[in-house]
Protein backbone atom coordinates (compact mmCIF):
# COMPACT_ATOMS: atom_id res chain seq x y z
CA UNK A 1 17.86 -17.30 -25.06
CA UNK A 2 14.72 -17.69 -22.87
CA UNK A 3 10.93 -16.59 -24.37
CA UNK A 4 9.08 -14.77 -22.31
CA UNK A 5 5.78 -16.35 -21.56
CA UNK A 6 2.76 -14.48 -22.14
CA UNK A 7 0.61 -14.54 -19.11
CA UNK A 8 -2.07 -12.81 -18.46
CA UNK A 9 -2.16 -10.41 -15.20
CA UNK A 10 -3.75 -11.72 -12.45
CA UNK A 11 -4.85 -13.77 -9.14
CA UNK A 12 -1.99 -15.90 -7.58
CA UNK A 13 -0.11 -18.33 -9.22
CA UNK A 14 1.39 -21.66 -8.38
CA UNK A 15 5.00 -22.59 -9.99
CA UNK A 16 5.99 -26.25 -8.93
CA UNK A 17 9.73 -26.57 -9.63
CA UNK A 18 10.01 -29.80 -11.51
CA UNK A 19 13.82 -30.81 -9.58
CA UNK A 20 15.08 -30.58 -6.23
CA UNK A 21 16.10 -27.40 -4.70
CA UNK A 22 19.62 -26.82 -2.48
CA UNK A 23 19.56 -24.68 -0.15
CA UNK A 24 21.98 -22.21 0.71
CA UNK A 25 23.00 -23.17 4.19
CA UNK A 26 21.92 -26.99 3.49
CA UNK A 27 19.33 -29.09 2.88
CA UNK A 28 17.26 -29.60 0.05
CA UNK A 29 13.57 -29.44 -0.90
CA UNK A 30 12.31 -31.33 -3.48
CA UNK A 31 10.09 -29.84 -5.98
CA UNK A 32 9.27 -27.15 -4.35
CA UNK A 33 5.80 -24.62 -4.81
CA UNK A 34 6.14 -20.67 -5.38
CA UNK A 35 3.49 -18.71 -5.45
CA UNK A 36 3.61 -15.45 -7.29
CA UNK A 37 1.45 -12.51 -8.71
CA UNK A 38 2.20 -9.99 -11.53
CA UNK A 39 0.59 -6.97 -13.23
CA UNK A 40 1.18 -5.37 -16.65
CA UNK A 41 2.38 -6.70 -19.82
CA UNK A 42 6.15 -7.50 -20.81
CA UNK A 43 7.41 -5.76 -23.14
CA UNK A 44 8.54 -6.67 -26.85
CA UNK A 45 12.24 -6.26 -25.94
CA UNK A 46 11.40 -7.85 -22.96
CA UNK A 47 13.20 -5.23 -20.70
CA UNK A 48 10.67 -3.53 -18.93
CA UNK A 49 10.42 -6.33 -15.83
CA UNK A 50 10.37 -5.02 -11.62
CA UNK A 51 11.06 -7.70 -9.12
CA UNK A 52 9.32 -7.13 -6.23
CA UNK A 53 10.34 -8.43 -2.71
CA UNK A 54 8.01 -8.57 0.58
CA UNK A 55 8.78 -8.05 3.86
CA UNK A 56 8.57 -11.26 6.02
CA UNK A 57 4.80 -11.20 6.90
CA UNK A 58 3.02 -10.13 3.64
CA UNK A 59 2.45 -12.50 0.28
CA UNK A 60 2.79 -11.69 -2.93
CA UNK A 61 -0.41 -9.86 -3.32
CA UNK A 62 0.70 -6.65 -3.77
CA UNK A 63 -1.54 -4.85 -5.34
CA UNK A 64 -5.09 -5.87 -6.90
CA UNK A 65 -6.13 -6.84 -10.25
CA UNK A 66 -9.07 -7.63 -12.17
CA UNK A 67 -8.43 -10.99 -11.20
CA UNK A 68 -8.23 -10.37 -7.80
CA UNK A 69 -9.80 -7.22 -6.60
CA UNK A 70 -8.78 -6.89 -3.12
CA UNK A 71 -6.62 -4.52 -1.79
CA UNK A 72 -2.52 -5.45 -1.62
CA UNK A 73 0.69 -4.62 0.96
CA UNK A 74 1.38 -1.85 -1.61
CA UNK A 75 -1.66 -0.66 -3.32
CA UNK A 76 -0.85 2.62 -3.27
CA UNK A 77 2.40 2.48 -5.05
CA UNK A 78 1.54 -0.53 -7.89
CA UNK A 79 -1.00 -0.25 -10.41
CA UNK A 80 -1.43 1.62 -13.69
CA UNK A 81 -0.62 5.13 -13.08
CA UNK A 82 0.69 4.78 -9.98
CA UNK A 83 4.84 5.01 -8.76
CA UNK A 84 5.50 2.07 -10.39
CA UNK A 85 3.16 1.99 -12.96
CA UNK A 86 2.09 -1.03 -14.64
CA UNK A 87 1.16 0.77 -18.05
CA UNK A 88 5.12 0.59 -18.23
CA UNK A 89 6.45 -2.19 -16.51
CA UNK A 90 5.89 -5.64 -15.90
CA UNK A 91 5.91 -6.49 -12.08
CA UNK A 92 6.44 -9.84 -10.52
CA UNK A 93 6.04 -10.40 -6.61
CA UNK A 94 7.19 -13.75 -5.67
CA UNK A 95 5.63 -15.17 -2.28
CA UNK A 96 8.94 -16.20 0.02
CA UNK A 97 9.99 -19.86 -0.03
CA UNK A 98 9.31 -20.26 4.34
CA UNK A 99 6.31 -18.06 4.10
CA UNK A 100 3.04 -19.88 4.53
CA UNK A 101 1.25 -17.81 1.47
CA UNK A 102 1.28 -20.84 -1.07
CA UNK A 103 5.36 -21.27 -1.55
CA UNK A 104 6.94 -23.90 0.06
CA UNK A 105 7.87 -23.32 3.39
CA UNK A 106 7.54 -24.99 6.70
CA UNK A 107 4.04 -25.66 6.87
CA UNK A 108 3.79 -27.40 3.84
CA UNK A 109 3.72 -31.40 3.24
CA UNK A 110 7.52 -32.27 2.91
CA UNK A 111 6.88 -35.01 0.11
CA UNK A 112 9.58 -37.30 1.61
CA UNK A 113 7.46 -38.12 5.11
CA UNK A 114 3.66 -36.92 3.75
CA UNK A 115 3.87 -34.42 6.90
CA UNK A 116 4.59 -30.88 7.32
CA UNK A 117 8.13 -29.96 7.63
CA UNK A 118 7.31 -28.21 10.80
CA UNK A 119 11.36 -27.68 12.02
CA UNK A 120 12.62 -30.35 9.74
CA UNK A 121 12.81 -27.62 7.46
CA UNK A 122 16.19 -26.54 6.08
CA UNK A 123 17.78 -23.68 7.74
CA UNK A 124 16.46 -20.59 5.73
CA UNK A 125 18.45 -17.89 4.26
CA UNK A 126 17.48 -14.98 2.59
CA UNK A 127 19.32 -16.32 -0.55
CA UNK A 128 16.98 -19.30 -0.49
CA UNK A 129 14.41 -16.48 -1.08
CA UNK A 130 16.51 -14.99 -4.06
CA UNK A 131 17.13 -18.15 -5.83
CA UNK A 132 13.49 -18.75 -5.52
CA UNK A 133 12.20 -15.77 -7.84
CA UNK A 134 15.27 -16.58 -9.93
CA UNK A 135 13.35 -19.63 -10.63
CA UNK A 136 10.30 -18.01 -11.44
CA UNK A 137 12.02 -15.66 -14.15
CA UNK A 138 13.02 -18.49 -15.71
CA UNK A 139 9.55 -20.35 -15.73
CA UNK A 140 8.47 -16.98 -17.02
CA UNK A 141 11.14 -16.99 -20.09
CA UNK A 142 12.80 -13.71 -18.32
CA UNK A 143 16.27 -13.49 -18.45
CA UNK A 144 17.21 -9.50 -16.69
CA UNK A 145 14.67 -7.41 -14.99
CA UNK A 146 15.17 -3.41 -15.10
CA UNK A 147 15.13 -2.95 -11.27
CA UNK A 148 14.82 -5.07 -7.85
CA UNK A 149 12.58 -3.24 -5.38
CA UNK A 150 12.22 -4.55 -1.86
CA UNK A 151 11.07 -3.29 1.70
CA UNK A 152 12.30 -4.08 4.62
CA UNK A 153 13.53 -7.97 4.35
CA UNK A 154 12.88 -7.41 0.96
CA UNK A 155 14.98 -4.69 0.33
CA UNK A 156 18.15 -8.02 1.89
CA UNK A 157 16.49 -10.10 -0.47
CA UNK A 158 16.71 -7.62 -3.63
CA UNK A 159 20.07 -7.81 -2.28
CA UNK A 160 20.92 -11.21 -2.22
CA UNK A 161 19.28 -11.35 -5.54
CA UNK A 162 21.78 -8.92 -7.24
CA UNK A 163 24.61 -10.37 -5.21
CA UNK A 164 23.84 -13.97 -6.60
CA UNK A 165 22.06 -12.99 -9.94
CA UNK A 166 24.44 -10.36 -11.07
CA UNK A 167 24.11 -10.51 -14.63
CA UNK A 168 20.03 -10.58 -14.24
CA UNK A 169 19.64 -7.46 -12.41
CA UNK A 170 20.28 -3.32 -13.79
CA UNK A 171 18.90 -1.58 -10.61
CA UNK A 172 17.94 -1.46 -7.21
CA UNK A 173 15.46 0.22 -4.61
CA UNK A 174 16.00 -0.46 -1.29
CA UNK A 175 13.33 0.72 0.91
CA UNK A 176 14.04 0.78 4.80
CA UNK A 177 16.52 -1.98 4.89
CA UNK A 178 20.17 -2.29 5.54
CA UNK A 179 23.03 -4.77 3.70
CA UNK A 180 22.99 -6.61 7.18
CA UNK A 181 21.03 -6.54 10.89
CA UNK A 182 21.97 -4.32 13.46
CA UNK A 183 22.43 -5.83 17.00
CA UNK A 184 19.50 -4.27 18.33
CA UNK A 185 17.23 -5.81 15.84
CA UNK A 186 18.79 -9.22 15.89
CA UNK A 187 18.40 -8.82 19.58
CA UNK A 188 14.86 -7.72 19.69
CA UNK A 189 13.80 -10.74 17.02
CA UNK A 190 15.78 -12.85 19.04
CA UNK A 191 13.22 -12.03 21.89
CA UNK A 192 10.40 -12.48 19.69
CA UNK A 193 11.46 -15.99 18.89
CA UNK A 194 12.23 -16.93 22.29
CA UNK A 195 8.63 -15.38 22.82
CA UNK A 196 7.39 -18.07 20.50
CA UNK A 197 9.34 -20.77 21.55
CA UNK A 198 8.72 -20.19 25.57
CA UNK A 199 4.95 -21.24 24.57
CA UNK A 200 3.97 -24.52 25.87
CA UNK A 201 1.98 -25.03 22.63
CA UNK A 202 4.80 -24.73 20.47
CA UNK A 203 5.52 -28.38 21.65
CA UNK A 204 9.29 -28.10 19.93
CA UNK A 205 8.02 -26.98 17.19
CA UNK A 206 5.56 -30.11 16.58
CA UNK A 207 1.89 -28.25 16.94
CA UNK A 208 -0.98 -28.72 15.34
CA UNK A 209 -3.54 -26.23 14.17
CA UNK A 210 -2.52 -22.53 15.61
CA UNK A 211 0.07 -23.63 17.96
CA UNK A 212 1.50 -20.80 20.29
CA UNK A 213 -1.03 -18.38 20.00
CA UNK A 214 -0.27 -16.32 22.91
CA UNK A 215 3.76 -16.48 22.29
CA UNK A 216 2.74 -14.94 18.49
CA UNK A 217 0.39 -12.39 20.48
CA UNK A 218 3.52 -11.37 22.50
CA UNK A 219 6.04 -11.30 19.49
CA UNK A 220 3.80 -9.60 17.22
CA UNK A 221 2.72 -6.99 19.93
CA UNK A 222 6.49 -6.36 20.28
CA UNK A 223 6.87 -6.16 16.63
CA UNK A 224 4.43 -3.25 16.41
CA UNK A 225 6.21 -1.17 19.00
CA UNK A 226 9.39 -1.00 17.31
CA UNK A 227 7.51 -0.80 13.91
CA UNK A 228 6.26 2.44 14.79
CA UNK A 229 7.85 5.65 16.91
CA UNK A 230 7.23 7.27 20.40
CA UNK A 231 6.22 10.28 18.16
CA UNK A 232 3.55 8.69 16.68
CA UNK A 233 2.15 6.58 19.09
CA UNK A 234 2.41 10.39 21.34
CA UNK A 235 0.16 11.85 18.63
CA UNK A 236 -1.96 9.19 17.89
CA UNK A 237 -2.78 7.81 21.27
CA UNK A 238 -1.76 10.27 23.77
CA UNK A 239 -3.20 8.85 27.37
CA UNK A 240 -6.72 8.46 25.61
CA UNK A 241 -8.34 5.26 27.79
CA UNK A 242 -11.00 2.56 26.05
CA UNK A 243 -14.43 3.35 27.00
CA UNK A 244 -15.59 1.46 30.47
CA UNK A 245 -17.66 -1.25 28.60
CA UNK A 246 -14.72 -2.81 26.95
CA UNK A 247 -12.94 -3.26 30.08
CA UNK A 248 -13.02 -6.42 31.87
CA UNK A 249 -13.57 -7.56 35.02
CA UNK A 250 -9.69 -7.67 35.31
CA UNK A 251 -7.32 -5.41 37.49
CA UNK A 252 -4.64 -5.66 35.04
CA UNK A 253 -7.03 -5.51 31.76
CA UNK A 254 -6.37 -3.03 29.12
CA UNK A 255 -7.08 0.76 30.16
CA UNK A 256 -5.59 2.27 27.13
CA UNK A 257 -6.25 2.48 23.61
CA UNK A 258 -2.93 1.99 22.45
CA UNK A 259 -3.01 -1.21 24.68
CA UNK A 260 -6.12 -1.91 22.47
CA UNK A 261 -4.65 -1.47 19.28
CA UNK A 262 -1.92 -3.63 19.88
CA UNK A 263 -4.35 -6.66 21.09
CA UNK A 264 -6.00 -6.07 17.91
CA UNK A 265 -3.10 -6.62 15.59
CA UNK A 266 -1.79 -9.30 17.98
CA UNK A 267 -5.27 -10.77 17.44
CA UNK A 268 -4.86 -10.90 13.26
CA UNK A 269 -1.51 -11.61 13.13
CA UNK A 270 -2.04 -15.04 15.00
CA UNK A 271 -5.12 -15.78 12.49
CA UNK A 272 -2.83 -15.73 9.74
CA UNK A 273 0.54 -16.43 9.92
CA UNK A 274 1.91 -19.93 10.73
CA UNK A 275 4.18 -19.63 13.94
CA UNK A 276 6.97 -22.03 12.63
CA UNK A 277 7.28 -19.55 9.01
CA UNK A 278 7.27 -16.41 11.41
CA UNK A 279 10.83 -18.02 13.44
CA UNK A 280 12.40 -19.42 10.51
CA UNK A 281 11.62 -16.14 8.15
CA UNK A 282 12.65 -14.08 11.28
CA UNK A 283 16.36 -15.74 11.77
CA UNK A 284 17.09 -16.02 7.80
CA UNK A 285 16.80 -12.03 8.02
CA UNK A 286 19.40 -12.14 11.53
CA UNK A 287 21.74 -14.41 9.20
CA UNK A 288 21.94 -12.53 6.25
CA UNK A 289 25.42 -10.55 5.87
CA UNK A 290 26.51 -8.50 2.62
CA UNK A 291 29.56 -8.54 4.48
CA UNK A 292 29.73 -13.05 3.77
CA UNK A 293 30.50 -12.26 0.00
CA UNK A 294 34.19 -10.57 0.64
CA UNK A 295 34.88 -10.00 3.81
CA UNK A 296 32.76 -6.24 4.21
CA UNK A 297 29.60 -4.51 3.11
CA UNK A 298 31.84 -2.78 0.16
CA UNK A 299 33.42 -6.08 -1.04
CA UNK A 300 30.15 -7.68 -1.19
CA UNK A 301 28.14 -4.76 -3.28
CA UNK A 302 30.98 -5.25 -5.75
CA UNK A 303 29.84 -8.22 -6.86
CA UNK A 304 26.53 -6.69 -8.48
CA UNK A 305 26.36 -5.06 -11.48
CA UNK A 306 23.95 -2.53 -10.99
CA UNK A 307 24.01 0.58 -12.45
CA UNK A 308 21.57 2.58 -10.65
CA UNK A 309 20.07 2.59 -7.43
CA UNK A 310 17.57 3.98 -5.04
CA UNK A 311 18.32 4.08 -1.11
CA UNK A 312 15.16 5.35 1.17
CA UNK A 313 15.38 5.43 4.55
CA UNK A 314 13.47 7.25 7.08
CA UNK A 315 14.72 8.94 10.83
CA UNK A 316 12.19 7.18 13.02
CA UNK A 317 12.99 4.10 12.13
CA UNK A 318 14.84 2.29 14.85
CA UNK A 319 15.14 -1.39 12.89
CA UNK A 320 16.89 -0.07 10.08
CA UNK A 321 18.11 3.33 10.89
CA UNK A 322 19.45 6.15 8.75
CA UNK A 323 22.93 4.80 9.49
CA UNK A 324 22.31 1.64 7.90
CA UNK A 325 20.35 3.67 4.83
CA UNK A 326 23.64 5.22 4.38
CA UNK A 327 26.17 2.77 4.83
CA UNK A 328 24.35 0.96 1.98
CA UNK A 329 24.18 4.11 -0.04
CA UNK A 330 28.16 4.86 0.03
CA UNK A 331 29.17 1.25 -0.93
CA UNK A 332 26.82 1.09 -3.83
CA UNK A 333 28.12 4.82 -4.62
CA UNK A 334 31.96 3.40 -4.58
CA UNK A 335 31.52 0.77 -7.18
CA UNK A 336 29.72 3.27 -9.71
CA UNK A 337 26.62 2.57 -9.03
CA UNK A 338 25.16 6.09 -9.52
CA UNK A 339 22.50 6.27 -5.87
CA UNK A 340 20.29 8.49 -4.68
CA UNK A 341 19.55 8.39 -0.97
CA UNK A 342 16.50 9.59 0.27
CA UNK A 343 16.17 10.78 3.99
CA UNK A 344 12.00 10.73 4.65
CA UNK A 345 10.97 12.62 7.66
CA UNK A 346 8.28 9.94 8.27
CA UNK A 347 7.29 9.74 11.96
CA UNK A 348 5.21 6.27 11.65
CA UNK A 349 8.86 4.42 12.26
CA UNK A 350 9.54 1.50 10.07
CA UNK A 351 6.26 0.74 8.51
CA UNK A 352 5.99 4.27 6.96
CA UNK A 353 6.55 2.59 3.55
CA UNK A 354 3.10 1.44 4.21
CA UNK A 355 1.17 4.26 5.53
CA UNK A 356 3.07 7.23 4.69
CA UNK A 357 2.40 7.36 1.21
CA UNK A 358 2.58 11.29 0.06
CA UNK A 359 6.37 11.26 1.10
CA UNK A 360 7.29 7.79 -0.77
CA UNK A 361 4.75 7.97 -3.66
CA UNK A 362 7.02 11.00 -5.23
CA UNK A 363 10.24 9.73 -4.73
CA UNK A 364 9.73 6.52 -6.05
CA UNK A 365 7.66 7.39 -8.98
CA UNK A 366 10.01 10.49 -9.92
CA UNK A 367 13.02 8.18 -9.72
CA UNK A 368 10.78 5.59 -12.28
CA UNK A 369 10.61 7.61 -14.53
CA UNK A 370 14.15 8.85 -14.93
């Protein structure tokens, strides 16, 4: 029987994993780092724990805390009071091993060489990322959570989790995510990568400092457009053009401001995120089949145990579409999993679990508090 820790709420942590870690497609890391955050207090019965899981660009700083008060990836929906309120549960967020938020991934210093792994890195599978906030649980003493949340990748990796952790694990929420990728978002990652890759200063994968800048500008820019819908970008941006002093000298430079506000998150995203984390996180989500544990999406989902679960999905989203929402959402039906699928008429595409927060603050907090 593990004892919980008692840990105070707060800032980022580091866990270093005392052994070596094997990875699920090969390789192994040796003692490994994960960061993680978490809010709210465990319980006496110590049954009151959420696992949450990020999408592939964010860390674990989901929401703030007195610790840290800066705004988090899900603000809106974690706190006290809030969907899933941490007056009642105890929320970890675990920063993805391949990230390049403080867990291990392939811009760290691979102990063995006293260099960064760069693309000596193991090949990196989503259920590299379960096993790794498996490990946390047990540094924190917890045994079974109540409920695995995750968005997007996440929402695989809350899968994997259950698939591989069955007995630590009593319900799910999937939000905009699928048990496997669709073609046309393998393809369209695929692009992105090549994107990368096609950058001279990728030099195989063997940069220093920023690397491929403009191959992340391009990938990221392309990420955006199929985060979002026609719709949106149609009601947002219409054919409005950037003011004549921001243009440049340039025939081709950017007229419109929906050109503009791509540059701009091209411009961030290359600031932050290492280009080597972005490819390797990017092909563990291509890789990732429910379909590997038994031969189909049903067979897999029968080796959880959950009892409940929560399937969102939203029409405009063309990475995960309602198909895939619903695929899921039969499977975990046919095993007795009692599931409630949500349909959200978002029009902000795939990142509407970010934005469009009066349509998933009520479904997730109702569902809560059943």
């Amino acid at each position: 029987m593990m004892q919980p820790k008692s840990e105070p709420a707060g800032a980022r942590r580091i866990y270093h994993y005392p052994e070596s870690l094997a990875m699920h497609r090969g390789g192994v890391l040796q003692q490994p780092t994960l960061a993680y955050e978490t809010w709210g207090q465990l319980n006496h019965n110590a049954d009151n724990g959420v696992l949450l899981f990020t999408g592939l660009s964010p860390s674990a700083h989901a929401a703030s805390s007195p610790a840290d008060p800066s705004p988090g990836w899900w603000e809106e929906m974690v706190g006290p009071g809030r969907p899933i309120d941490t007056e009642r549960l105890f929320v970890v967020c675990v920063n993805s091993i391949g990230s390049c938020f403080g867990s291990t991934g392939p811009a760290s210093i691979d102990p063995a060489t006293s260099q960064r792994y760069r693309i000596d890195f193991p090949v990196l599978s989503l259920e590299d990322l379960a096993t790794g906030s498996a490990l946390v649980l047990d540094h924190l003493g917890i045994e079974r959570v109540r409920t695995a949340v995750g968005c997007s990748m996440g929402g695989m990796t809350a899968l994997a989790f259950a698939i591989r952790f069955p007995d630590r694990v009593d319900e799910l929420v999937s939000v905009s995510s699928a048990a496997r990728a669709a073609p046309f978002a393998i393809a369209l990652r695929s692009l992105q990568r090549e994107m990368v890759r096609r950058d001279p200063a990728w030099e195989s994968g063997r940069y220093d400092g920023h690397g491929p800048t403009m191959g992340m500008k391009m990938a990221r820019k392309l990420g955006m457009i199929s985060y979002r819908s026609a719709e949106e970008w149609l009601m947002r941006f219409g054919r409005e053009r950037v003011s004549a002093e921001r243009q440049a000298n340039d025939p081709f430079c950017i007229d419109f401001e929906v050109e503009s506000y791509l540059q701009a998150h091209a411009e961030k995203f290359t600031g932050d995120f290492d280009p080597n984390c972005y490819l390797y996180l990017s092909r563990a989500m291509d890789l990732f089949d429910v379909a590997d544990y038994g031969g189909s999406v049903a067979s897999g989902l029968a080796k959880t145990r959950l009892s409940r679960a929560l399937v969102i999905g939203v029409t405009s989203d063309i990475l995960f579409p309602i198909a895939q929402q619903a695929e899921l959402s039969e499977a975990l039906e046919a095993h007795k999993c009692e599931t409630q699928f949500e349909v959200l008429p978002s029009i902000q595409g795939h990142d509407s679990f970010l934005v469009d927060m009066d349509r998933f603050r009520p479904v997730i907090g109702d569902w809560f508090l059943r």
